[in-house]
Protein backbone atom coordinates (compact mmCIF):
# COMPACT_ATOMS: atom_id res chain seq x y z
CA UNK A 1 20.10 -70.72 6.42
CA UNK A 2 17.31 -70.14 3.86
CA UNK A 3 20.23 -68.37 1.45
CA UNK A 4 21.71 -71.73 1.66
CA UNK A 5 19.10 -74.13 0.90
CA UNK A 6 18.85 -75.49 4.73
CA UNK A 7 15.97 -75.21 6.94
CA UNK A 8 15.18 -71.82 8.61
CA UNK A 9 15.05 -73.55 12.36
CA UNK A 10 18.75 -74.86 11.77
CA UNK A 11 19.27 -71.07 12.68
CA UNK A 12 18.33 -71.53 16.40
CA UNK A 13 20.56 -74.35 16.38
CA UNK A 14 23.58 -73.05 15.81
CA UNK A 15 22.60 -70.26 18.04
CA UNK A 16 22.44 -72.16 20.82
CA UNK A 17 25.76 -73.89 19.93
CA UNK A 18 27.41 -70.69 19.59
CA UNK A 19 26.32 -68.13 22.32
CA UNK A 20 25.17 -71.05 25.24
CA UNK A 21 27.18 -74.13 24.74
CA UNK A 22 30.09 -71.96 23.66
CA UNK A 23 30.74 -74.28 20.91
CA UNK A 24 33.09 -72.56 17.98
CA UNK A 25 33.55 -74.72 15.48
CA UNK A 26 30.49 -76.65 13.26
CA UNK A 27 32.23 -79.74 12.80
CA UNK A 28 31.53 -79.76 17.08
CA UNK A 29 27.36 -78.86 16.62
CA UNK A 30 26.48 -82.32 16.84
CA UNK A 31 23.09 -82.59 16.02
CA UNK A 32 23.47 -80.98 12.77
CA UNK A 33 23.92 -83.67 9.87
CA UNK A 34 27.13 -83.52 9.02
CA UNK A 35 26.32 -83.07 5.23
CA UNK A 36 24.70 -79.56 6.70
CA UNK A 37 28.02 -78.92 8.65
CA UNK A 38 30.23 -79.62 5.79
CA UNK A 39 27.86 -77.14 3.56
CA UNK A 40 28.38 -74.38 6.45
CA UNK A 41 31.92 -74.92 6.73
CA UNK A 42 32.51 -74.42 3.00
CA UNK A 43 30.93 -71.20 3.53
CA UNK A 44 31.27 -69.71 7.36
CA UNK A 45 33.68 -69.60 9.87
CA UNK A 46 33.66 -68.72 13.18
CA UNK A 47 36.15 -66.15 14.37
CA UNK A 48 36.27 -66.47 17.96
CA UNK A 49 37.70 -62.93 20.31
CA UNK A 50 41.28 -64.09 22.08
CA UNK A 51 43.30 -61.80 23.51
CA UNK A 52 47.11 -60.76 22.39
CA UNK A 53 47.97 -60.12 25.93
CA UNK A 54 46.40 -60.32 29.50
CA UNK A 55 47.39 -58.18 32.70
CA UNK A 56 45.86 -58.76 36.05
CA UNK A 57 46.34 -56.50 39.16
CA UNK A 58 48.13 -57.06 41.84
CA UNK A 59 45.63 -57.30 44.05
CA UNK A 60 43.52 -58.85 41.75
CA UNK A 61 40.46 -56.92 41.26
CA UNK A 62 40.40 -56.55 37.47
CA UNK A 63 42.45 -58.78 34.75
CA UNK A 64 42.40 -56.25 31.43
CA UNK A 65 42.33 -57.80 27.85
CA UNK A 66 44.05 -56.39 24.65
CA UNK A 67 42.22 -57.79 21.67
CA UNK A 68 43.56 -57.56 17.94
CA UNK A 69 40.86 -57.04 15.43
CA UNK A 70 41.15 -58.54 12.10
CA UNK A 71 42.05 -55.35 10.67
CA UNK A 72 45.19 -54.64 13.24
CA UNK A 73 43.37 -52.25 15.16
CA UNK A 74 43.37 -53.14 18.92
CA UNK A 75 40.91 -52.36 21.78
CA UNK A 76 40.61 -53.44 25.60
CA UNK A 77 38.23 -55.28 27.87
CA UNK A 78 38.36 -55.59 31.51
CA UNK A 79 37.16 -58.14 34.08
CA UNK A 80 36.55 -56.54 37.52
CA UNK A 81 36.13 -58.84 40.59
CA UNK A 82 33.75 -56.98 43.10
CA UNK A 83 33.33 -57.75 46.50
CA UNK A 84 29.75 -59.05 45.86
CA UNK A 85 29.56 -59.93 42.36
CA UNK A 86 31.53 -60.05 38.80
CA UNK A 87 31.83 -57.79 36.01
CA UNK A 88 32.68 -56.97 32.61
CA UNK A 89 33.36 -53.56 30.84
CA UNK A 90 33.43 -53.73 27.32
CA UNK A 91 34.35 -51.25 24.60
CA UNK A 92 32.22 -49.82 21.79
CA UNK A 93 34.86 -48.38 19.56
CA UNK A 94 38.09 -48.47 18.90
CA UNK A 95 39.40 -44.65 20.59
CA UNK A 96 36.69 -42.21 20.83
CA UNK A 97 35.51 -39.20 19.54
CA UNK A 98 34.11 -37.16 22.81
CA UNK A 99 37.50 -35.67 23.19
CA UNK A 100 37.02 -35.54 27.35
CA UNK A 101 40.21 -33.93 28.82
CA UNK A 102 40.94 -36.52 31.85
CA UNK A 103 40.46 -39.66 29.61
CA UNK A 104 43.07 -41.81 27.94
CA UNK A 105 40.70 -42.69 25.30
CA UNK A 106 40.32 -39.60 23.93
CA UNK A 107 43.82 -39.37 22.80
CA UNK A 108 43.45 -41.96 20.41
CA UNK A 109 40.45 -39.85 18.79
CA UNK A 110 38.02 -41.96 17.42
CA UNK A 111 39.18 -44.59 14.63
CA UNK A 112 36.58 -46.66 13.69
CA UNK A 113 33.14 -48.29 15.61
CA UNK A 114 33.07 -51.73 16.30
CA UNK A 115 30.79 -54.33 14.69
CA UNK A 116 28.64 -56.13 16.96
CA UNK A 117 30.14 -59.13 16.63
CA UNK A 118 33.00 -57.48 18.10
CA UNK A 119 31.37 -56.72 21.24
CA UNK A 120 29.69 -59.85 21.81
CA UNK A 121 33.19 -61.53 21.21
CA UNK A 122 35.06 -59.66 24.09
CA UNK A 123 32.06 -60.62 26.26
CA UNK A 124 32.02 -63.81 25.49
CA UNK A 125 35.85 -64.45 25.85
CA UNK A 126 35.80 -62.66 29.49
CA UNK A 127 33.15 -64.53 31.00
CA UNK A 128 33.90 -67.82 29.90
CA UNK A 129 37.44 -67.45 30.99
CA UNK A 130 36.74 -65.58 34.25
CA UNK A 131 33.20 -65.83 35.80
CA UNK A 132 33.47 -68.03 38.72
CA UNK A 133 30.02 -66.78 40.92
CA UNK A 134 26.90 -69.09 39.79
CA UNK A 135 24.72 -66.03 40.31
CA UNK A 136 25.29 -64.53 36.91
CA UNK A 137 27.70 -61.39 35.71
CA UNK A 138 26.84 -57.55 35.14
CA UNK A 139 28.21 -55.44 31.92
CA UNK A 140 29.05 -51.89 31.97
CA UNK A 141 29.35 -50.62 28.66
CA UNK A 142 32.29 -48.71 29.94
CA UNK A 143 35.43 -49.40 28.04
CA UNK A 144 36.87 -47.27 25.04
CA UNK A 145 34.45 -45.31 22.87
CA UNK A 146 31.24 -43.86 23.17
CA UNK A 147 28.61 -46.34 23.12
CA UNK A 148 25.83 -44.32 21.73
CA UNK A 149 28.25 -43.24 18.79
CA UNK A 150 28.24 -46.77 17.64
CA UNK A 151 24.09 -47.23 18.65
CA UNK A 152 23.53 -49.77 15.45
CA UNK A 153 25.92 -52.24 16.65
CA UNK A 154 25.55 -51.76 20.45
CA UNK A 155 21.84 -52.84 20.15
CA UNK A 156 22.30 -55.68 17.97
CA UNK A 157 24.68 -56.87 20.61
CA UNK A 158 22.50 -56.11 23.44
CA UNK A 159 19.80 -57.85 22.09
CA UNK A 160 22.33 -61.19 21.19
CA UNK A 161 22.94 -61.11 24.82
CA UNK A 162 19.84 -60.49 26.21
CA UNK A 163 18.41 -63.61 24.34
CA UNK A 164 17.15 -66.51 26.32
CA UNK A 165 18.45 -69.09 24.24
CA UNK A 166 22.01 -67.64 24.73
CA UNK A 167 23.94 -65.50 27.21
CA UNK A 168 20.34 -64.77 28.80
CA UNK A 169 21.80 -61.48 30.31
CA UNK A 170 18.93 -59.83 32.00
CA UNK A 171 18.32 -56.12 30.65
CA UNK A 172 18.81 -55.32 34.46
CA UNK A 173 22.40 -56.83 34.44
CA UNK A 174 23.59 -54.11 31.75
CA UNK A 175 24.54 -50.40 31.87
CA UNK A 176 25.08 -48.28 29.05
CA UNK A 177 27.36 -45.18 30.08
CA UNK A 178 27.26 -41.65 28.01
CA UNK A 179 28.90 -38.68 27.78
CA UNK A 180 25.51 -37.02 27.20
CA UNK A 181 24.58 -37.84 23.53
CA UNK A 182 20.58 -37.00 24.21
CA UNK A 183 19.13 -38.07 20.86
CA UNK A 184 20.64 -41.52 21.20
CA UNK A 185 19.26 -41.44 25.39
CA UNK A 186 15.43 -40.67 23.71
CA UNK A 187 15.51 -43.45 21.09
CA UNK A 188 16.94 -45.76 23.96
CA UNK A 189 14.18 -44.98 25.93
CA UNK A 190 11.71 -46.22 23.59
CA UNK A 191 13.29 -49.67 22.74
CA UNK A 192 11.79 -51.38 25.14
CA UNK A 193 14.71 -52.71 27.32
CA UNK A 194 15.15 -51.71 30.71
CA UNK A 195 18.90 -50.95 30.19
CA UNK A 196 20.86 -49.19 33.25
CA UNK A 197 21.65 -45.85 32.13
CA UNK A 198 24.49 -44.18 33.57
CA UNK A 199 25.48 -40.05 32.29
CA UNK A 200 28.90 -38.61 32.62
CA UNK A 201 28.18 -35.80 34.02
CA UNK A 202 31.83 -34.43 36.08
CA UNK A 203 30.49 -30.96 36.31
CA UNK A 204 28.14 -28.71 37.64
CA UNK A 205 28.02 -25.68 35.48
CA UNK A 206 27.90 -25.33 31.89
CA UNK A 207 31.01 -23.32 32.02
CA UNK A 208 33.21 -26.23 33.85
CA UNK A 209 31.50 -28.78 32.08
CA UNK A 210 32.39 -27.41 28.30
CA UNK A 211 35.80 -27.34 29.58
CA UNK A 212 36.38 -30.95 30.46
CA UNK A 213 33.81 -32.67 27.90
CA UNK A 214 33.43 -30.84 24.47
CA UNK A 215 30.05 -32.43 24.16
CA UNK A 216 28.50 -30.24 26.81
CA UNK A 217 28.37 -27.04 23.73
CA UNK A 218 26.14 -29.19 21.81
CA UNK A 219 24.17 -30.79 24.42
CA UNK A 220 24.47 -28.89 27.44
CA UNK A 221 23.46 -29.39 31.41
CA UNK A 222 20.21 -28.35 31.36
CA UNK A 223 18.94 -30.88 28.34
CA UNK A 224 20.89 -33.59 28.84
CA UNK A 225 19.05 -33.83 32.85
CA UNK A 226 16.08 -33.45 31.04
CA UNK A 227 16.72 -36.63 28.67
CA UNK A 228 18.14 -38.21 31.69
CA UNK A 229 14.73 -37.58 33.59
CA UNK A 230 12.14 -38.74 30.69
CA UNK A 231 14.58 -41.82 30.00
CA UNK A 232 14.09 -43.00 34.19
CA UNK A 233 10.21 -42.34 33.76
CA UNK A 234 10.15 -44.35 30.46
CA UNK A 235 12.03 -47.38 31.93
CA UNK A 236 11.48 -46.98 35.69
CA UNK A 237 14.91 -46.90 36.32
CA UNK A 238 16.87 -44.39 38.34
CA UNK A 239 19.67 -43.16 36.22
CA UNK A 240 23.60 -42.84 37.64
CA UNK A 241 25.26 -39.53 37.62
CA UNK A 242 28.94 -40.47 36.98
CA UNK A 243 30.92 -37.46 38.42
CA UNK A 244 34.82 -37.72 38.20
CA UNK A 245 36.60 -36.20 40.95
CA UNK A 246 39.12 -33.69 40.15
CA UNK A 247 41.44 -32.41 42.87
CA UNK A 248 41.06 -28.79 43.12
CA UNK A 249 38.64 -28.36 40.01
CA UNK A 250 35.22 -29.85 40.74
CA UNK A 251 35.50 -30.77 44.53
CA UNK A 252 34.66 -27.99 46.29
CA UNK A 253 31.56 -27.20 48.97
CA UNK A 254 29.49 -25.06 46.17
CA UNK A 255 30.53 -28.01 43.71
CA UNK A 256 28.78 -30.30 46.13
CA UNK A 257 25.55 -28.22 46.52
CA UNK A 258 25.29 -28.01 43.34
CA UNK A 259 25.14 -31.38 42.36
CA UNK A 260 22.62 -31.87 45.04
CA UNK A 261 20.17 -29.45 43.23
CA UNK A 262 21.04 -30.83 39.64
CA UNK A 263 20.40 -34.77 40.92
CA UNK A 264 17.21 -33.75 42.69
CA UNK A 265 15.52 -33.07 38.79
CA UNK A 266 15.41 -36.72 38.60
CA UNK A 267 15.06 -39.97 39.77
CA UNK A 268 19.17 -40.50 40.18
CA UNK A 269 21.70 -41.95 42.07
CA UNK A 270 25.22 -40.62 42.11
CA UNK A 271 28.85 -42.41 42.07
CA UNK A 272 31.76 -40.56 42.68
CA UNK A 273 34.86 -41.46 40.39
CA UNK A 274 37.96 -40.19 42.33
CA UNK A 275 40.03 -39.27 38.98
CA UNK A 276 42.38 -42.41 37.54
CA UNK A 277 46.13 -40.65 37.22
CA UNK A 278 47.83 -41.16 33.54
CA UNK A 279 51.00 -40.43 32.53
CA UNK A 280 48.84 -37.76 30.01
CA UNK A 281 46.82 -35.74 32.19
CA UNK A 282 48.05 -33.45 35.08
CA UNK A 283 45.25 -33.82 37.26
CA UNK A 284 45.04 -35.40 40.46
CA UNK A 285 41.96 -37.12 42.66
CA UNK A 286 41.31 -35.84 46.72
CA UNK A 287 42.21 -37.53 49.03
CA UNK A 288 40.33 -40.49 50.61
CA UNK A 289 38.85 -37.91 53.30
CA UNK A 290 37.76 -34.93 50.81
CA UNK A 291 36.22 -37.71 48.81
CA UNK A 292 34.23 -38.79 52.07
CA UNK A 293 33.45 -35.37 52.60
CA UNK A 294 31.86 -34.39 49.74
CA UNK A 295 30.30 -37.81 49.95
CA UNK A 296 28.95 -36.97 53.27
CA UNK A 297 27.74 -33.05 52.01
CA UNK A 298 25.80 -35.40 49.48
CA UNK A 299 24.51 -37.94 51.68
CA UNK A 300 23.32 -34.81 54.42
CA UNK A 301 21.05 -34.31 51.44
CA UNK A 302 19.38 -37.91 51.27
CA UNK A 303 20.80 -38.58 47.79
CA UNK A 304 22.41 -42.11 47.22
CA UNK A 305 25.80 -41.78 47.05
CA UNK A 306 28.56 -44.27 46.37
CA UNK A 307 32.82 -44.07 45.86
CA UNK A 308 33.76 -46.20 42.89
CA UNK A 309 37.23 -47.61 44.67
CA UNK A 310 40.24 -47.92 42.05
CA UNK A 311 40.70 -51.12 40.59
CA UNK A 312 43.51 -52.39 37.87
CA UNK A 313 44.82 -48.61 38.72
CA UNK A 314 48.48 -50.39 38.19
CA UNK A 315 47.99 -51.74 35.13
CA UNK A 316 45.75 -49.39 33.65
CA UNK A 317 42.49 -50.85 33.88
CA UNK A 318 40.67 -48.27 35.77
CA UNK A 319 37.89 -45.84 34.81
CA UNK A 320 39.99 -43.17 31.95
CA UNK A 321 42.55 -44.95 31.59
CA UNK A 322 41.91 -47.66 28.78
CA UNK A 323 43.74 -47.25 25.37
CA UNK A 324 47.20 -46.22 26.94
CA UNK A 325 49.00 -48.86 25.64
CA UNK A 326 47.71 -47.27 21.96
CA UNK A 327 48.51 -43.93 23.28
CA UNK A 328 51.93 -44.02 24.31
């Protein structure tokens, strides 16, 4: 505003046009003077986030998004409807880099980070055309990319959502998920903002782990529990141990033991992903009664323990399987 000649408060104006009343045009922000809307027209515009297509599951538990960026790229966003509350993954990046061998995503390698703007735009499309439930929405940073990869833009959107005079998303409402980038897990521990924090972890050995996420060489087990550990002291938060279930690979009884010992080195909470099928991957998830199993060997242990249940698995929606429209 002060580049433009206008008052500095105009600023919080159009914030609150844009981000609360979900106004997206300045001809519509009506108490601005109109010769201060006609001087912002001639220079702005407002690009709001609609999607090219829109698929919701049969049963449905999740409607997924494709959006078209303005340079042709394309990512996806997914509403999930919960029993007991709403809400929206979002993506980071456009592919990934992490190169994890049961996840769609990492086919399409990693083409380019998205700008914040970006990510505030598929969150603001999906809740104003989905949220229902008056009690507010959570967001799981969960979609394509690595979100600490992109850690510039991901704050800035955080903190546009987080504001008060906006989308006044509590800090509590949001979960970041990793693939184990500790660096990016220290500095987010001393921002100041209670995010969720939820680690990829899918392996109990160093050995198994490499194998399945490439990230594990450079930041392996060991370290990445101990950035885990200062980040839930730092925030009081427990963090989530994410742990994909692979049929035959990471399921076993000494699996299970295992992951009892490495979640017991700090305050943690684990969800078991029974693995997504794809078209590109030839693994395959248990069974609903080895899942409970080794959910039960868990439990035996007092750790909290839940099943993430499969939702938009037919359309592609599901945890790993997001970018398979991009690549097919």
């Amino acid at each position: 505003m002060s580049e433009l000649g206008l008052e500095s408060w105009r600023a919080d104006q159009i914030f609150s046009w844009l981000y609360k009343k979900g106004v997206l045009d300045f001809a519509g922000m009506t108490d601005i003077g109109r010769p201060t809307r006609e001087a912002l027209t001639a220079v702005y515009q407002i690009n709001a986030m609609a999607p090219k297509e829109e698929k919701t599951a049969g049963d449905r538990s999740a409607t997924k998004c494709l959006f078209a960026l303005a340079d042709g790229r394309e990512i996806e966003g997914v509403f999930l409807r919960l029993p007991n509350k709403e809400t929206i993954c979002f993506s980071t990046q456009v592919g990934c880099a992490i190169g994890c061998g049961f996840c769609v995503t990492a086919l399409m390698g990693r083409l380019r980070n998205l700008e914040a703007g970006e990510i505030v735009g598929q969150i603001l499309y999906l809740s104003r055309k989905f949220v229902e439930r008056e009690q507010g929405f959570n967001l799981v940073a969960m979609g394509m990319g690595e979100p600490f990869d992109n850690y510039e833009n991901l704050l800035k959107a955080i903190r546009i959502m987080k504001e008060v005079r906006g989308l006044n998303i509590g800090p509590r409402r949001i979960t970041i998920s990793t693939s184990g980038i500790v660096p990016m897990i220290d500095r987010l521990a001393t921002e100041g903002i209670p995010l969720g924090l939820a680690v990829s972890l899918n392996a109990t050995t160093n050995e198994q782990r490499s194998e399945l996420m490439p990230i594990n060489k450079k930041y392996p087990i060991e370290e990445l529990l101990e950035a885990a550990g200062r980040y839930a002291r730092a925030t009081n938060r427990r963090v989530t141990l994410e742990y994909v279930m692979l049929r035959g690979v990471n399921d076993s009884e000494a699996d299970a033991r295992r992951l009892i010992n490495l979640a017991s080195r700090l305050p943690s909470k684990i969800n078991l992903i029974p693995f997504n099928p794809s078209p590109y991957h030839s693994f395959s998830p248990p069974t609903p009664a080895e899942t409970e199993r080794f959910q039960d060997q868990l439990l035996a242990a007092d750790k909290t323990v839940t099943i993430r249940r499969r939702r938009g698995g037919d359309i592609y929606a599901a945890c790993g399987q997001l970018g398979v429209t991009q690549a097919r």
